[in-house]
Protein backbone atom coordinates (compact mmCIF):
# COMPACT_ATOMS: atom_id res chain seq x y z
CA UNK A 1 -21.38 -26.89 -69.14
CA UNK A 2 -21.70 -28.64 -65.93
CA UNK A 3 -22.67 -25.38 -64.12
CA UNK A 4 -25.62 -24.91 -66.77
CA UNK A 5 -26.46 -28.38 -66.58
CA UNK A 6 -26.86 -27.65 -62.32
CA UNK A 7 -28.89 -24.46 -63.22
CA UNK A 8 -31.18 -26.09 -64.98
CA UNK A 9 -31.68 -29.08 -62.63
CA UNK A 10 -31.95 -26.67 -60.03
CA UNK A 11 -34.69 -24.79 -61.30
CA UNK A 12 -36.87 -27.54 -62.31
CA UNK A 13 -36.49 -28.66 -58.27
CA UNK A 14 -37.42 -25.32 -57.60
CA UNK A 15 -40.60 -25.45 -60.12
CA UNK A 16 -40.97 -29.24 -58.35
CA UNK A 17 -41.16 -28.10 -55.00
CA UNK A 18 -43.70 -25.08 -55.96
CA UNK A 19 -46.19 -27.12 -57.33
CA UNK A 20 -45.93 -29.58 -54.50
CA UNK A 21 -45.81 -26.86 -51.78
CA UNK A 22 -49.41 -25.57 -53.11
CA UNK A 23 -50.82 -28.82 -53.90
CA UNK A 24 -50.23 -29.76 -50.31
CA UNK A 25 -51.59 -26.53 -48.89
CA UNK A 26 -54.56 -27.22 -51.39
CA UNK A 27 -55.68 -30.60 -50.08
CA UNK A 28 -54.54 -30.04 -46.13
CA UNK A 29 -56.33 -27.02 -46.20
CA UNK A 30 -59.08 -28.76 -43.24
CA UNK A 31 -55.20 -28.71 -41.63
CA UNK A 32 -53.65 -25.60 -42.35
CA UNK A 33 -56.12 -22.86 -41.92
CA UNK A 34 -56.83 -23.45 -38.32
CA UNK A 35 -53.10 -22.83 -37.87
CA UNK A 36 -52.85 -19.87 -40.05
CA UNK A 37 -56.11 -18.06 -38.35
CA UNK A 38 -54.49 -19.10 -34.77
CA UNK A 39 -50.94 -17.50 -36.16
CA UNK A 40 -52.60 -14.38 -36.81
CA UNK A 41 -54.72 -14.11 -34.16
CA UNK A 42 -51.46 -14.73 -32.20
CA UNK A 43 -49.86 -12.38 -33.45
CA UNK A 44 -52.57 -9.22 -32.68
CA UNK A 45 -52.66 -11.19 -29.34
CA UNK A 46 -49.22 -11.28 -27.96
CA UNK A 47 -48.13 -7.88 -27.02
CA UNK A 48 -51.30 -8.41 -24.43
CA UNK A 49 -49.63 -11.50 -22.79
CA UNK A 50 -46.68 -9.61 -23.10
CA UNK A 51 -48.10 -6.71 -21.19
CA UNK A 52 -49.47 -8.95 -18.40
CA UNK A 53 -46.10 -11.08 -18.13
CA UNK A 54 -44.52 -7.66 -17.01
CA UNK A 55 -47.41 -7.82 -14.40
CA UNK A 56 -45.54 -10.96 -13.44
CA UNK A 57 -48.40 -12.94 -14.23
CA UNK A 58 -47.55 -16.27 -15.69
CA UNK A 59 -47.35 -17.30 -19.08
CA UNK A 60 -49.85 -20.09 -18.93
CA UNK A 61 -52.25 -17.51 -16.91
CA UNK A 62 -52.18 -14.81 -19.03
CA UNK A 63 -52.69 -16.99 -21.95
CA UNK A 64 -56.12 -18.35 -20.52
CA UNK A 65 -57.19 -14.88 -19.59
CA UNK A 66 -56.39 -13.05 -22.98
CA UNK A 67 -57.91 -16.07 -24.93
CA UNK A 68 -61.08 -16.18 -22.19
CA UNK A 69 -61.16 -12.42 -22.83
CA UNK A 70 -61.44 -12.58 -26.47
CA UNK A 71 -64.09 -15.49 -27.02
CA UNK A 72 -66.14 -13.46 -24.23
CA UNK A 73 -65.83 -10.11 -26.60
CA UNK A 74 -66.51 -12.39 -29.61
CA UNK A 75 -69.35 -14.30 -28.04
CA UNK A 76 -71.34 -11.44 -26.90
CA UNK A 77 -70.64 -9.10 -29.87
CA UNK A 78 -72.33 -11.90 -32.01
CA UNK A 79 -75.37 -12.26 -29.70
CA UNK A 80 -75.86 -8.67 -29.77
CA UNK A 81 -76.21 -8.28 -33.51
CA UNK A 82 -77.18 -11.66 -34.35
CA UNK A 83 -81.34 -10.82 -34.90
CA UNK A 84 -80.28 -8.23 -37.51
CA UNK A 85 -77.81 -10.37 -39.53
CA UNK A 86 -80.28 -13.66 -39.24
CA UNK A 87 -83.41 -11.06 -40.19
CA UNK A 88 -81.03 -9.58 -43.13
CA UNK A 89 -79.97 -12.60 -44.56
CA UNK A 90 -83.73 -13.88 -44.33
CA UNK A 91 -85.10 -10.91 -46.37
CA UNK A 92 -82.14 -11.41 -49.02
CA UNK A 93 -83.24 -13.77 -51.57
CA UNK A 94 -86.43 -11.51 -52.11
CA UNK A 95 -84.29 -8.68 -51.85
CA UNK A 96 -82.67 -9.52 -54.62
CA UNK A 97 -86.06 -10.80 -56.59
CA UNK A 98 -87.00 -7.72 -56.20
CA UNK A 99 -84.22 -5.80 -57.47
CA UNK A 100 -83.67 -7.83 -60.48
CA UNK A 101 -87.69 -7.03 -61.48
CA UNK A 102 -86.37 -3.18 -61.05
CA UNK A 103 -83.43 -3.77 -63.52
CA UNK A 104 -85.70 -5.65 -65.77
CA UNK A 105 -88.01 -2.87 -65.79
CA UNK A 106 -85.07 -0.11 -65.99
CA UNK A 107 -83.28 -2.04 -69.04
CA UNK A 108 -86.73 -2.66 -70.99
CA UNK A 109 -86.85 0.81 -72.39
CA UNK A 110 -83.01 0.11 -73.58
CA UNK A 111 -83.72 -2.77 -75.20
CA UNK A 112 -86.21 -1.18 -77.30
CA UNK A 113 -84.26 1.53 -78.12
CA UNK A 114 -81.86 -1.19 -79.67
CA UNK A 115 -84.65 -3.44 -81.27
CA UNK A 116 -85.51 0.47 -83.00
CA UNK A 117 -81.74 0.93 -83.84
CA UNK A 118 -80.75 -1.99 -85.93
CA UNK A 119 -84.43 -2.06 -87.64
CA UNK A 120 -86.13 -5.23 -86.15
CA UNK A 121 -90.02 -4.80 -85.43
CA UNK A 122 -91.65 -5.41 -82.48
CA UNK A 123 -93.25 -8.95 -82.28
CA UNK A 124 -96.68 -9.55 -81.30
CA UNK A 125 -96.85 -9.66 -77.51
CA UNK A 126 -98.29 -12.38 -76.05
CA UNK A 127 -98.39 -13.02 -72.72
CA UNK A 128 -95.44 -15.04 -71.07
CA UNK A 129 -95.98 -17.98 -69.38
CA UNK A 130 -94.34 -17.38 -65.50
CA UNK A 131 -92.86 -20.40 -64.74
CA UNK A 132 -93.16 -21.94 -61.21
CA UNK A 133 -90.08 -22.55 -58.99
CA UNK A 134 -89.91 -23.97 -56.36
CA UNK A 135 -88.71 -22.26 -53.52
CA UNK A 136 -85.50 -23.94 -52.27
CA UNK A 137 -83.68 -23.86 -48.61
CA UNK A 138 -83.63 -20.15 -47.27
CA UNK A 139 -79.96 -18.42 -47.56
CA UNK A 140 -79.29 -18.70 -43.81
CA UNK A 141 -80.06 -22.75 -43.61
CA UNK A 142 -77.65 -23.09 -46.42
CA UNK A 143 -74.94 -20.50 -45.11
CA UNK A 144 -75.58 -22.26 -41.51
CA UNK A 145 -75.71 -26.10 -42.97
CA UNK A 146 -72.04 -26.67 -42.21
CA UNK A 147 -72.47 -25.23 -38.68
CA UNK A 148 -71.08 -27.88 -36.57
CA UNK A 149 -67.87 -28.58 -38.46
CA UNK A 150 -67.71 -24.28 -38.29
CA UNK A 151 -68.12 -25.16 -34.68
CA UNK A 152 -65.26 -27.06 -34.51
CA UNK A 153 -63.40 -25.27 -36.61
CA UNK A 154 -63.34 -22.43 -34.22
CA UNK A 155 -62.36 -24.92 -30.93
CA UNK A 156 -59.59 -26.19 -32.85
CA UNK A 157 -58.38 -22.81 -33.80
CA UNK A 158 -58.77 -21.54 -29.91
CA UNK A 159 -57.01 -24.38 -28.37
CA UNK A 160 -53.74 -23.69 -30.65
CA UNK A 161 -54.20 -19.87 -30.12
CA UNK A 162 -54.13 -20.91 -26.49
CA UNK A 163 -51.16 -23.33 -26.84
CA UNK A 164 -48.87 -20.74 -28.79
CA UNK A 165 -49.42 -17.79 -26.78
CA UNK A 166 -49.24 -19.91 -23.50
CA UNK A 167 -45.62 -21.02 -24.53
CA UNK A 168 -42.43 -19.47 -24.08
CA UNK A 169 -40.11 -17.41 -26.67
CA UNK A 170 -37.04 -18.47 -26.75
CA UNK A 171 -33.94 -16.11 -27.33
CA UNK A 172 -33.42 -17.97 -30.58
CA UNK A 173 -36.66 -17.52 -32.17
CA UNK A 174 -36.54 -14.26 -31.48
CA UNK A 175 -32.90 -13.86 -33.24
CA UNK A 176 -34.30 -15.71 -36.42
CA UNK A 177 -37.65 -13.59 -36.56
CA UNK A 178 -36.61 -10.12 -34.91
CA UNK A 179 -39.62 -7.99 -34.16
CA UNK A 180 -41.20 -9.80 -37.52
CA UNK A 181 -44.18 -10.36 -35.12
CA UNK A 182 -44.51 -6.83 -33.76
CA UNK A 183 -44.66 -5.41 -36.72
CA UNK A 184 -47.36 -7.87 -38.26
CA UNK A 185 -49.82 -7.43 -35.04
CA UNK A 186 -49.29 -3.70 -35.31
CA UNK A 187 -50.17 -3.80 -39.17
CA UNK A 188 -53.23 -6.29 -37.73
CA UNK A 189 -54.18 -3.93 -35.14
CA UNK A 190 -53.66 -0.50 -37.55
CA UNK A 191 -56.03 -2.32 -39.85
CA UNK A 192 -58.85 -3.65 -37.32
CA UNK A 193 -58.93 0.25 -36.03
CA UNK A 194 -59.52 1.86 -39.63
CA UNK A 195 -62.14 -0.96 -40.41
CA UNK A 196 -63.77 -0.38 -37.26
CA UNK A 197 -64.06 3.25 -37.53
CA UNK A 198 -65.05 3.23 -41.39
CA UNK A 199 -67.44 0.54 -40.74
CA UNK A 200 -68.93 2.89 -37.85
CA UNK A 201 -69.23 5.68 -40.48
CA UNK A 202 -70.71 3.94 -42.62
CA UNK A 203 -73.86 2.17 -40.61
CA UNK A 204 -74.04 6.24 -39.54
CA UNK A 205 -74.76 7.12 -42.62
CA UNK A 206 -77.01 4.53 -44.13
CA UNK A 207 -78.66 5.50 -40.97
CA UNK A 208 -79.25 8.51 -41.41
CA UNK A 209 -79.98 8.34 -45.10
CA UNK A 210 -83.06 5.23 -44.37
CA UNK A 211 -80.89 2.20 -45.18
CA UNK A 212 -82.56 -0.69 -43.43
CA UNK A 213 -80.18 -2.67 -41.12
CA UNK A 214 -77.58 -0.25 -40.96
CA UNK A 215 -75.84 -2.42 -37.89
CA UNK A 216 -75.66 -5.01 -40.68
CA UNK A 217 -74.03 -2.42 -43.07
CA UNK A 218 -71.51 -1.19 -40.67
CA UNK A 219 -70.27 -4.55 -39.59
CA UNK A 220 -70.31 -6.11 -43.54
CA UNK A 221 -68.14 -3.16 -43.71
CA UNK A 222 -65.81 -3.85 -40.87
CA UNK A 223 -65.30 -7.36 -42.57
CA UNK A 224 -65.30 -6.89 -46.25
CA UNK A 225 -62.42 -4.01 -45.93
CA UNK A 226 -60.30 -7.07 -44.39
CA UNK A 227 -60.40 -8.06 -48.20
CA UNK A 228 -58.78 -5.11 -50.41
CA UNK A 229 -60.84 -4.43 -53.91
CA UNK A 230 -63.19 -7.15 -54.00
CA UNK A 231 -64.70 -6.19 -50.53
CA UNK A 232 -65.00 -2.67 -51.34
CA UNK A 233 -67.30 -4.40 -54.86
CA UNK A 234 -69.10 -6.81 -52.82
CA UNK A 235 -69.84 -4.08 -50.96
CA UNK A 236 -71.38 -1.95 -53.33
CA UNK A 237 -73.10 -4.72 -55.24
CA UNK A 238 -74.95 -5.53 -52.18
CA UNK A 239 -76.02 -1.35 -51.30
CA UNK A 240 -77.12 -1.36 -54.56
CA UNK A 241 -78.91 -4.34 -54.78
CA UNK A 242 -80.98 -3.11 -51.49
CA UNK A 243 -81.48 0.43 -52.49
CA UNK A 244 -83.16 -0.68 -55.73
CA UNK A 245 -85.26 -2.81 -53.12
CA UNK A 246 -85.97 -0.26 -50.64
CA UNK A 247 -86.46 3.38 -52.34
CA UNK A 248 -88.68 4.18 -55.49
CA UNK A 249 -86.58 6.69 -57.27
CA UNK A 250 -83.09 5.40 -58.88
CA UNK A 251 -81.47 8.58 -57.79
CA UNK A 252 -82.22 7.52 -54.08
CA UNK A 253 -81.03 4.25 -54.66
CA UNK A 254 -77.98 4.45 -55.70
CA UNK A 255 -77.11 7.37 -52.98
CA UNK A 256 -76.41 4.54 -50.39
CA UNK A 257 -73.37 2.83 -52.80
CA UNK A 258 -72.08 6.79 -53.98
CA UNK A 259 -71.17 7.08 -50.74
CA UNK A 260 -69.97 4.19 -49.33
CA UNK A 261 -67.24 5.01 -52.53
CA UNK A 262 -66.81 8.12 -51.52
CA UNK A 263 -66.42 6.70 -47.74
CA UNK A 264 -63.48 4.14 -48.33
CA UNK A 265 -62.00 6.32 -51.40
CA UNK A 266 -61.15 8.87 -48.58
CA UNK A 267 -60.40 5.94 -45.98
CA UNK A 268 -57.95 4.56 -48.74
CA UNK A 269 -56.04 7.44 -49.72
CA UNK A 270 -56.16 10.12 -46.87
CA UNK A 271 -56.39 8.06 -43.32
CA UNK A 272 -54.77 4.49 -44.33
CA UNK A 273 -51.35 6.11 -45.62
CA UNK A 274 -51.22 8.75 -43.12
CA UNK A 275 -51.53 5.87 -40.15
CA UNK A 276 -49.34 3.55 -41.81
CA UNK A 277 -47.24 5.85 -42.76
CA UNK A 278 -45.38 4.13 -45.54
CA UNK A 279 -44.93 0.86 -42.86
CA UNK A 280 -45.43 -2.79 -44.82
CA UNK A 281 -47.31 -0.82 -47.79
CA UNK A 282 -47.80 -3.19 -50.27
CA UNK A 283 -48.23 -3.33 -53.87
CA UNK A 284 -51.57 -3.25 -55.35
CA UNK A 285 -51.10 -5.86 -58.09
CA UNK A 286 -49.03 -8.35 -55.16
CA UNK A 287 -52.64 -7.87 -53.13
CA UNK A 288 -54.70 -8.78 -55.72
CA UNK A 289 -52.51 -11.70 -56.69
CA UNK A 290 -52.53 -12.82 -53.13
CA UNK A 291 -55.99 -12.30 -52.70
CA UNK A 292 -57.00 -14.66 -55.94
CA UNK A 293 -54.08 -17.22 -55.25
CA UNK A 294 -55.55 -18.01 -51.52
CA UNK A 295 -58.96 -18.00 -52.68
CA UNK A 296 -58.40 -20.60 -54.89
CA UNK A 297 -56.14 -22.55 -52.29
CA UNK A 298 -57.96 -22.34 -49.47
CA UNK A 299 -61.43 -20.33 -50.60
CA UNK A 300 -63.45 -17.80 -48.28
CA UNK A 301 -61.02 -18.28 -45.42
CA UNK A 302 -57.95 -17.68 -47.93
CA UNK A 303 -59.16 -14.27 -48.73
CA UNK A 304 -59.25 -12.82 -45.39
CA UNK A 305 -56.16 -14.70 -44.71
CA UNK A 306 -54.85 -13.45 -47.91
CA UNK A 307 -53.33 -9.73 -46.95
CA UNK A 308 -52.17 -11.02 -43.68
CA UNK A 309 -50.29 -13.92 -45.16
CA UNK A 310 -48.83 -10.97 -47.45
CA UNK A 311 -48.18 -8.55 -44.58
CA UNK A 312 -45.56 -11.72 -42.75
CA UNK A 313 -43.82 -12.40 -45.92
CA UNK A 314 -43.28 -8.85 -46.75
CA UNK A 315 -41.81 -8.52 -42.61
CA UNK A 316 -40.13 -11.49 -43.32
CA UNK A 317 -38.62 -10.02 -46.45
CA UNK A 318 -37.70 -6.52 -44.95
CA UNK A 319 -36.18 -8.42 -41.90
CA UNK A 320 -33.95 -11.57 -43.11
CA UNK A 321 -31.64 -11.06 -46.06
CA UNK A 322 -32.06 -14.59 -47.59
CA UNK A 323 -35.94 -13.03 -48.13
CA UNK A 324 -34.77 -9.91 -49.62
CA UNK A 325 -36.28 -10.64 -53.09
CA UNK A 326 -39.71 -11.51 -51.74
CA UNK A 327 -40.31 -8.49 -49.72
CA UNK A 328 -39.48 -6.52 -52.73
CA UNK A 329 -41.60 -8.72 -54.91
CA UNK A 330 -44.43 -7.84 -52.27
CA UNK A 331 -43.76 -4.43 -51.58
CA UNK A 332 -41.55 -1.21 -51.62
CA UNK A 333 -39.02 -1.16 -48.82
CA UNK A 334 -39.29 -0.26 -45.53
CA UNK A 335 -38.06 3.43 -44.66
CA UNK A 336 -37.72 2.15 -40.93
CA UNK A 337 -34.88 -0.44 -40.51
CA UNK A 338 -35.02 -3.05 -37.31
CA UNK A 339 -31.76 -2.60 -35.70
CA UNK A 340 -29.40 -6.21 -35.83
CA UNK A 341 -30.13 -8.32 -33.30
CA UNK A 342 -27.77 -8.13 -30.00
CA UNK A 343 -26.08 -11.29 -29.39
C-alpha cells in the first residue's frame, strides 16, 4: 500500500516538475536560446580549437581566432548576398498578389463547374466594387523592425560561444559526457555539408530553368532543410507561389517545385542515410514532435534548434544508461558503441 501510495506521489512530482521545466523554458526563453544557439555552435566549433591546441596554441587564443574566423565568414557571406535577399523580400508581397489573382483565375472555371453540378444558376453579374487598402509597412521593415534587439541577440550569443570554447575540459566532464559532443558536431557538420550541397543544386537548377533569384533559392534551401518536413513545404509553397508569378503557362510553373521534390526526395533517401550511415537516425514522428514542441516554446529559433536539441538527447541517451529510455524514445539504437571511459 505504502509503495503504491509512493508511486503515485512520485509521478505526480514527475508530472510537477514537467510542467514547470517547460513553463520556465517558455518565459526565459530571451535567456535560454542564446545559450542553446552558443551550445551548438560550440559544439560544430570545438574539434577546431581542438585541432589548434595540438598546434600548442592556447586555449584562450584559439578561441578568439575560431570565433574571429567565423563572424568574418558570417559577416561577409551576408554582405555578399544581401542585395538579392533585400530585392527578394521587396518584390514578395506583390509576388504573392499576383499569384493569388492566378489561382483566382485558375479556380473560377471550378467553381462554375460546381455552381452547374448541384443546379444553382448563375446570378446577374454586376460589377464588384474593388475595395481600397491601404498599403501597409513593406515585408523587410517588418521582418527587420526588431533589428537591434537581433543585434544583440547575436553579441550575446558570440561572447558565450567565446567563453565556452575558450575554457578548459576537465577530465570529469569528459567522463560524464564521453564523446557525446563529438558525435553531435559531427551530426552538425554531416548536416551543414548535405544542406550546402543540395542548396547548391538547387539555385543550379532554378538557374538554369529561369527562376529569378536563384542565390536566394539556394540559400532558403540551405536553411529550410535545417528544419525536417515543414522546410521542405515552406519550400515548395514559396517555388510555387513565384512560378505562378513569373511564367505564363501552369505547366512551367509548377516545374520549379517538381523538382525541388524530386531534389530533396533523392537527398533524403539516397545521400542522407548513406553519409550517416545509420549514426543518431532519428525517428520521424520524435522530429516532428520536437519540431512543433520548440516552436511553440521558443518559436522560429526553436525550430532550427529543434533537431539539434533532438540529436544531444538521443547522444545523451545512446551514451549514459540512466538516459537509456530517452534515446530509444528518440531514436533506434546506435550500431556503433563508445567504448567505457578509462579511468
Amino acid at each position: 500500500m505504502n509503495d503504491r501510495r509512493w508511486s503515485r506521489s512520485g509521478i505526480s512530482l514527475s508530472v510537477i516538475a514537467a510542467i514547470l521545466t517547460v513553463g520556465a523554458l517558455y518565459v526565459g526563453r530571451a535567456f535560454f536560446i542564446p545559450i542553446a544557439l552558443a551550445l551548438g555552435l560550440h559544439a560544430l566549433l570545438r574539434p577546431l580549437v581542438g585541432g589548434l591546441e595540438r598546434l600548442r596554441i592556447p586555449t584562450p587564443l584559439g578561441a578568439a581566432i575560431i570565433v574571429l574566423g567565423a563572424v568574418s565568414v558570417g559577416l561577409t557571406a551576408a554582405w555578399s548576398v544581401s542585395g538579392p535577399v533585400v530585392a527578394w523580400f521587396e518584390k514578395a508581397p506583390t509576388s504573392f498578389a499576383k499569384a493569388r489573382a492566378k489561382l483566382s483565375d485558375i479556380a473560377r472555371p471550378l467553381d462554375r463547374l460546381t455552381d452547374a453540378a448541384v443546379g444553382a444558376q448563375d446570378a446577374p453579374h454586376s460589377p464588384t466594387p474593388v475595395a481600397t487598402v491601404t498599403p501597409g509597412p513593406p515585408l523587410l521593415a517588418r521582418l527587420l523592425g526588431g533589428a537591434t534587439t537581433l543585434l544583440l541577440g547575436l553579441a550575446e550569443v558570440i561572447v558565450l560561444l567565446y567563453l565556452m570554447l575558450a575554457a578548459r575540459h576537465t577530465s570529469a566532464t569528459n567522463a560524464l559526457l564521453p564523446e557525446t559532443e563529438s558525435i553531435v558536431a559531427r551530426y552538425l557538420a554531416l548536416s551543414s555539408i548535405i544542406n550546402a550541397c543540395e542548396g547548391l543544386a538547387v539555385g543550379i537548377v532554378m538557374w538554369a530553368i529561369g527562376m529569378p533569384d536563384p542565390l536566394v533559392w539556394g540559400l532558403l534551401t540551405f536553411a529550410l532543410e535545417f528544419i525536417p518536413y515543414l522546410g521542405a513545404a515552406t519550400m515548395v509553397g514559396l517555388l510555387a507561389i513565384t512560378g505562378l508569378t513569373t511564367f505564363p503557362g501552369i505547366g512551367h510553373a509548377l516545374l520549379a517545385p517538381i523538382i525541388y521534390l524530386a531534389i530533396t526526395t533523392l537527398q533524403n533517401n539516397v545521400l542522407s542515410p548513406f553519409v550517416y550511415a545509420g549514426r543518431l537516425k532519428l525517428k520521424p514522428l520524435a522530429v516532428m514532435v520536437c519540431i512543433l514542441f520548440w516552436w511553440f516554446i521558443w518559436g522560429v529559433p526553436g525550430v532550427f534548434l529543434a533537431v539539434p536539441i533532438a540529436a544531444t538527447l538521443k547522444a545523451l541517451g545512446d551514451q549514459v544508461p540512466q538516459l537509456a529510455p530517452l534515446g530509444r524514445l528518440l531514436g533506434q539504437q546506435s550500431t556503433v558503441r563508445t567504448a567505457p571511459t578509462r579511468g
